[in-house]
Protein backbone atom coordinates (compact mmCIF):
# COMPACT_ATOMS: atom_id res chain seq x y z
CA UNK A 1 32.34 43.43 -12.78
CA UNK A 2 35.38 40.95 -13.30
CA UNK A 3 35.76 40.36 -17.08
CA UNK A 4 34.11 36.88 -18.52
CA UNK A 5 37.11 35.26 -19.03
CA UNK A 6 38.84 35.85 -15.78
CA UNK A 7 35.46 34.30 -14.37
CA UNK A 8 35.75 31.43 -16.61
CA UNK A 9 39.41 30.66 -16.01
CA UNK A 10 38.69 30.61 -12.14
CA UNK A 11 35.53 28.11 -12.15
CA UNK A 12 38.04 25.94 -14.33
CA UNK A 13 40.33 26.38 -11.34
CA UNK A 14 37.98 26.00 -8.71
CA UNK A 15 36.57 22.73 -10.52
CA UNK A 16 39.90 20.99 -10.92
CA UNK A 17 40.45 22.13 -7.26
CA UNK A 18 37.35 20.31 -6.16
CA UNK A 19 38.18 17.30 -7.98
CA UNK A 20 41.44 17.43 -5.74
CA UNK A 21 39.15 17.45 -2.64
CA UNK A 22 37.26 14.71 -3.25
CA UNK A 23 40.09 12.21 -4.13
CA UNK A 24 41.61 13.37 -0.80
CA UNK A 25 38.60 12.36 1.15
CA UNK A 26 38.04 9.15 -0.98
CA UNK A 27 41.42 8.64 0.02
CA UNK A 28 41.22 9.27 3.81
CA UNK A 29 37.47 7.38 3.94
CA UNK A 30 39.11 4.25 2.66
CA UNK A 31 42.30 4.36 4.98
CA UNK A 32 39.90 5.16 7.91
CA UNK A 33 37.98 2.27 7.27
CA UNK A 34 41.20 -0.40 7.52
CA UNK A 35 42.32 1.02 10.44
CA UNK A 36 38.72 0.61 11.75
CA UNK A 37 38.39 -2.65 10.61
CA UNK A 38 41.75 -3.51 12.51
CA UNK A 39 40.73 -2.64 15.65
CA UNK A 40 39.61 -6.52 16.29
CA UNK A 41 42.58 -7.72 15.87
CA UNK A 42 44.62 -5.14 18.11
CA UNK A 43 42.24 -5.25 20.87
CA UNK A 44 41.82 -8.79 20.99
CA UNK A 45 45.90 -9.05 20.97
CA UNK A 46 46.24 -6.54 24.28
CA UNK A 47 44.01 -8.32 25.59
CA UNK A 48 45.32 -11.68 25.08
CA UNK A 49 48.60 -9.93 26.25
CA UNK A 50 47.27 -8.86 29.60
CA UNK A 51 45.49 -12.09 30.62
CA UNK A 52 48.90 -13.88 30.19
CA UNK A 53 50.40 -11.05 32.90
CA UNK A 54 47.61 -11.92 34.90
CA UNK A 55 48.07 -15.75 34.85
CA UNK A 56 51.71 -15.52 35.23
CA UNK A 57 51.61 -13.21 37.81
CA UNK A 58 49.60 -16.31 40.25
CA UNK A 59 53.01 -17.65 40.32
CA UNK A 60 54.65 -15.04 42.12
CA UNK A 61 55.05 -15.46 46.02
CA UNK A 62 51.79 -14.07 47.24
CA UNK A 63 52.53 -10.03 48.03
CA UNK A 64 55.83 -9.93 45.70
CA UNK A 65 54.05 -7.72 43.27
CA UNK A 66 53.94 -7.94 39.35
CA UNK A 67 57.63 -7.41 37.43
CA UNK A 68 56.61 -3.55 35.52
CA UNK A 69 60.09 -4.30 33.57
CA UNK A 70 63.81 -5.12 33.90
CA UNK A 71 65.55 -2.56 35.68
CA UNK A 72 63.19 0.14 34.11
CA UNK A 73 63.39 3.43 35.20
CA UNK A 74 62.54 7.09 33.81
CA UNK A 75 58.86 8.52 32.82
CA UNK A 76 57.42 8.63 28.87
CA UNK A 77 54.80 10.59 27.63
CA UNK A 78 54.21 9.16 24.30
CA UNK A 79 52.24 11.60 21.85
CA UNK A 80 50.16 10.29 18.53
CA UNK A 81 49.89 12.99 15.91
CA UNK A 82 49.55 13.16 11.76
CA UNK A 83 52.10 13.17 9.77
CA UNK A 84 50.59 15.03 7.41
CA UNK A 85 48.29 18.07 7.21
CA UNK A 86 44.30 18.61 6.18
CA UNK A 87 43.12 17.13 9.40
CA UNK A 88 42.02 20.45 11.08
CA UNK A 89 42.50 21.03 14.90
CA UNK A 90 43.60 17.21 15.18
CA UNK A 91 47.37 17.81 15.80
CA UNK A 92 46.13 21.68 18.10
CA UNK A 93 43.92 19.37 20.60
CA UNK A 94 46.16 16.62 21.39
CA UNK A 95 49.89 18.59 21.95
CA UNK A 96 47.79 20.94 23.91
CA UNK A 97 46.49 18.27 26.01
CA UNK A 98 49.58 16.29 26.15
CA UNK A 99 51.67 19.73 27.42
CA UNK A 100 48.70 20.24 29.82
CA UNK A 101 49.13 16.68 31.15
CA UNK A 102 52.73 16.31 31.17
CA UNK A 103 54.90 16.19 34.04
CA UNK A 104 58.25 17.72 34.49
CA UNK A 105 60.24 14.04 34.57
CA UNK A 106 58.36 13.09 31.84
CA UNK A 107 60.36 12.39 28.38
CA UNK A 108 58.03 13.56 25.49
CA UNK A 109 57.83 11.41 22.11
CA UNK A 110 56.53 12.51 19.22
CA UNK A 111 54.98 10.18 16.67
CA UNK A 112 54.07 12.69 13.84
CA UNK A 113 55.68 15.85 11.64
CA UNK A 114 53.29 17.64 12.11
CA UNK A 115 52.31 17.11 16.10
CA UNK A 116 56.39 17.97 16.12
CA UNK A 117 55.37 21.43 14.45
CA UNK A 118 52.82 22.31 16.70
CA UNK A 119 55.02 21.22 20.06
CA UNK A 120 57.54 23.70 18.51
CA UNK A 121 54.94 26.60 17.63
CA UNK A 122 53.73 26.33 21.60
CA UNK A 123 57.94 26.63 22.41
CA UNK A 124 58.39 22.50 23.14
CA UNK A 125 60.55 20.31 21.69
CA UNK A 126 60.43 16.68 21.92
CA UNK A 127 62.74 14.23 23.23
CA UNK A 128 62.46 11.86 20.67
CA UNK A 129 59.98 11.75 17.45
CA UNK A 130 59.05 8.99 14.87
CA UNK A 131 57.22 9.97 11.72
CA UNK A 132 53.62 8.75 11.48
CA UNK A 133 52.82 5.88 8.89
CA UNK A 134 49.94 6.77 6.77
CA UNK A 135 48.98 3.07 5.91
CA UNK A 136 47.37 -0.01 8.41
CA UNK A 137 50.17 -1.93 7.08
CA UNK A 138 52.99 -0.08 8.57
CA UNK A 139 51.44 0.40 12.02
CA UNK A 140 52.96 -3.03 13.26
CA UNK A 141 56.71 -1.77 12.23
CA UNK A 142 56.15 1.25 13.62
CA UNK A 143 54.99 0.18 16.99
CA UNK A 144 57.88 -1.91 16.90
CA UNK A 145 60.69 0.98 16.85
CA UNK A 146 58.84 2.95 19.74
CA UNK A 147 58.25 0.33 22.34
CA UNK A 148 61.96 -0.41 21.63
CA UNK A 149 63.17 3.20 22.13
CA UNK A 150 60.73 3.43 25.19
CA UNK A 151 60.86 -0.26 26.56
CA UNK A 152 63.08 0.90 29.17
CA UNK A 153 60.94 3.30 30.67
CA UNK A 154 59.27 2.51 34.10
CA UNK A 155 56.58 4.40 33.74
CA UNK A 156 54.53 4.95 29.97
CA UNK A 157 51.51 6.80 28.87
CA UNK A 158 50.56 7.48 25.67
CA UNK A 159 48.04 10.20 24.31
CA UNK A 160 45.89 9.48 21.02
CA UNK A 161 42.82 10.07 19.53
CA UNK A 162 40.29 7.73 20.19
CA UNK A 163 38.08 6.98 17.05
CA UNK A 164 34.46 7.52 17.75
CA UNK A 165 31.42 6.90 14.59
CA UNK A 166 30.50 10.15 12.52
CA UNK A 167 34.17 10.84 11.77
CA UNK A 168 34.88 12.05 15.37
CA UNK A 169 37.09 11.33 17.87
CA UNK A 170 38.22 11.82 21.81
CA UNK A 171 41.79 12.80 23.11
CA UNK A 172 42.87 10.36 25.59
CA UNK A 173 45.54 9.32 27.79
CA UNK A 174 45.80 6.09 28.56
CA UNK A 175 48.32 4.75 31.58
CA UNK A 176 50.27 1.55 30.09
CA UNK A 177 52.79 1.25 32.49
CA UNK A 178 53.47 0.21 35.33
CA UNK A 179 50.97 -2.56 35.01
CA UNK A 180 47.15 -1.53 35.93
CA UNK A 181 44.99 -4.47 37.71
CA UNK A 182 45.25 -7.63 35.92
CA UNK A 183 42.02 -10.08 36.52
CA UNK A 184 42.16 -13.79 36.29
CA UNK A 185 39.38 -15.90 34.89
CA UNK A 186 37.83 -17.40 38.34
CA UNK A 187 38.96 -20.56 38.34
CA UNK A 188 41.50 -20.30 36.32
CA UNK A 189 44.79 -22.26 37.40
CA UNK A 190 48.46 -21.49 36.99
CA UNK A 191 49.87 -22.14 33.57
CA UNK A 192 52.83 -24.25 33.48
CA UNK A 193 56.05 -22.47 32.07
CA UNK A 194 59.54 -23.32 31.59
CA UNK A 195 60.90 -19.40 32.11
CA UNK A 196 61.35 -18.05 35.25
CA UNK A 197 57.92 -15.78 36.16
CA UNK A 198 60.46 -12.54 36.67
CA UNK A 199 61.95 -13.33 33.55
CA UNK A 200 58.79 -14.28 31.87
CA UNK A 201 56.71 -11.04 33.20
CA UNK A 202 59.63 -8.75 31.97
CA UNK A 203 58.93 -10.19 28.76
CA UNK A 204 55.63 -9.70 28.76
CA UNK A 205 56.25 -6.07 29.61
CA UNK A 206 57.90 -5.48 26.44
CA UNK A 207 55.05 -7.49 24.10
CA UNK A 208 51.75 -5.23 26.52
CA UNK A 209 53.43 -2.14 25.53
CA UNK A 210 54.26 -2.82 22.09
CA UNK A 211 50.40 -4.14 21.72
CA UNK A 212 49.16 -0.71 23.49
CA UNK A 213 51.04 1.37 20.93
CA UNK A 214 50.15 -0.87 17.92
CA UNK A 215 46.32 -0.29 19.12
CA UNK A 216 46.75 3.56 19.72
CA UNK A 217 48.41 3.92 16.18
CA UNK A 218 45.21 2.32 15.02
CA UNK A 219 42.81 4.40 16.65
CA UNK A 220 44.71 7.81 15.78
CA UNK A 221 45.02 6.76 12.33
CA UNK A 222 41.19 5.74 12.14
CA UNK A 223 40.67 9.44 14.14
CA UNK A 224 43.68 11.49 11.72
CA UNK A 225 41.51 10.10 8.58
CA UNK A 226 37.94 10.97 10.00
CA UNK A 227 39.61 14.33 10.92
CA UNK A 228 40.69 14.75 6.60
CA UNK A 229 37.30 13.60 5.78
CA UNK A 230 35.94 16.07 7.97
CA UNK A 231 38.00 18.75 6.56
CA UNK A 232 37.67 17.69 2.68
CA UNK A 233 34.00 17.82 3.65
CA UNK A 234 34.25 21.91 4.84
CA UNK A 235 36.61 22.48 1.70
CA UNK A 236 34.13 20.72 -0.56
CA UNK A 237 31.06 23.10 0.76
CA UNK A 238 33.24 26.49 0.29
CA UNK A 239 34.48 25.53 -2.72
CA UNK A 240 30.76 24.48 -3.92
CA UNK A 241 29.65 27.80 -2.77
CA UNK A 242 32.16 29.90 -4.43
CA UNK A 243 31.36 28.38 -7.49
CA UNK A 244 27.77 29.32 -7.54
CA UNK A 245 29.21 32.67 -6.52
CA UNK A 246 30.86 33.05 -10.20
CA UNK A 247 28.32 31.33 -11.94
CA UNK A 248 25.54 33.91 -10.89
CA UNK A 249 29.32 36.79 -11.41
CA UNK A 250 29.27 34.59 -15.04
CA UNK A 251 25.94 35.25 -16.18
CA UNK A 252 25.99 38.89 -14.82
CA UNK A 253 29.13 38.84 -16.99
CA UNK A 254 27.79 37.38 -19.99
CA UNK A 255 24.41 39.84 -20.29
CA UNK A 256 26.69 42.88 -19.72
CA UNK A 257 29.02 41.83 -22.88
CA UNK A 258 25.75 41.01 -24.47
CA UNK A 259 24.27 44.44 -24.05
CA UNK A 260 27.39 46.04 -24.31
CA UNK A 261 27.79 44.35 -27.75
CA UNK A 262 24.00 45.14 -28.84
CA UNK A 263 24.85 49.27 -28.20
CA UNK A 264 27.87 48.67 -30.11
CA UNK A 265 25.49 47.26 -33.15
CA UNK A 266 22.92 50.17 -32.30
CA UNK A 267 25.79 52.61 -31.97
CA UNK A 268 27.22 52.01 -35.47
CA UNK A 269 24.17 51.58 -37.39
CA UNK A 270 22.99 54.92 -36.00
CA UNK A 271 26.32 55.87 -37.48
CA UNK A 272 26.28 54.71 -41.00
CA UNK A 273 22.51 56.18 -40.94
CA UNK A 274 23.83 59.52 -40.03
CA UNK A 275 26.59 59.54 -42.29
């Protein structure tokens, strides 16, 4: 039997430890909630994004085709991982999906140490990477820098994880360029602009794909947090259990220095009587 202190000294450990665990899922239930509560406001924003395509587009000569970008050209397959660890299989499922999906002309971008450390334990490495913000507040900068590294690309997809309730969450990939079917409001008539259309849809381009990133960011940060929680959640229940493991080790312990210390009592009173 492990001595009584050596016992004691690990439940200290194993508390403090715990106490760890549960500010790191306090932390990650909080950040997953404002990036939940944010998805409003990106979603609405795309959307408002794509309508203006779509009205824009009416003032194109019939059969000309919607403007994908300004002399784009080249394939991106933009990746959202964590940047940081404790999230489980999160980073595993969606390189494995995004090498799975990936075609040979396709550029790969990394958003995310740690998706970069998994693409380089399967043998890949990335064409160009961006380190994952942690906070709702930096998702707007960050979205920023990668539609301008990628704005030139003719052809964009981007793989996330999609939040879902209970913590959980669905790899996607989701096709934002070239442009997908655009619907117009019936009725609706052509807005007046003072840009050409070309010039104005190329814009446009630029602002859809920076609102598609900005809302994937969002999801996969809701998803990366759920995926902590989740894992804080499994460290919490080992850690509970391998305390009740010592504490049953502890009072084994603590009778066995008890009897031991009784004999010793017995042992040298039995002495002094024989002597």
């Amino acid at each position: 039997m492990e001595e009584l202190s050596r016992i004691r000294a690990r439940l200290e450990s194993l508390s403090e430890l715990g106490e760890l665990v549960g500010a790191l899922r306090s932390m990650a239930a909080s950040r997953a909630r404002e990036a939940q509560e944010a998805f409003a406001g990106t979603r609405a924003y795309s959307e408002f994004v794509e309508r203006a395509i779509a009205e824009v587009d009416l003032l194109l000569p019939e059969g000309s085709g919607t403007v994908l970008s300004n002399g784009a050209a080249g394939k991106v397959l933009l990746v959202i991982a964590s940047e940081n660890g404790f999230v489980g299989l999160f980073n595993g499922k969606l390189i494995e999906h995004a090498l799975e999906i990936r075609q040979p002309d396709e550029e790969l971008v990394i958003v995310g140490r740690r998706g970069q450390i998994t693409a380089s334990e399967h043998g890949v490495t990335e064409d160009a990477c961006f380190p994952m913000t942690s906070r709702v507040q930096g998702v707007t900068a960050l979205a920023r820098r990668i539609a301008a590294r990628i704005s030139g690309a003719a052809s964009v997809r981007i793989v996330f994880a999609r939040h879902r309730p209970g913590a959980v969450f669905d790899v996607v990939t989701k096709p934002v360029l070239p442009f997908g079917e655009m619907s117009v409001r019936p009725g609706r008539v052509s807005p007046v602009v003072h840009i050409p259309p070309r010039e104005l849809l190329s814009r446009l381009a630029g602002e859809y794909l920076f609102a598609e990133i900005a809302h994937a960011l969002m999801e996969s940060l809701a998803s990366e947090n759920g995926a902590r929680m989740r894992a804080m959640d499994s460290a919490s229940r080992n850690i509970n259990d391998r305390v009740e493991d010592l504490r049953r080790n502890e009072h084994i312990a603590r009778q066995e220095k008890t009897t031991t210390e009784m004999l010793d009592v017995v042992t040298g009173a039995e002495a002094v009587a024989q002597g």
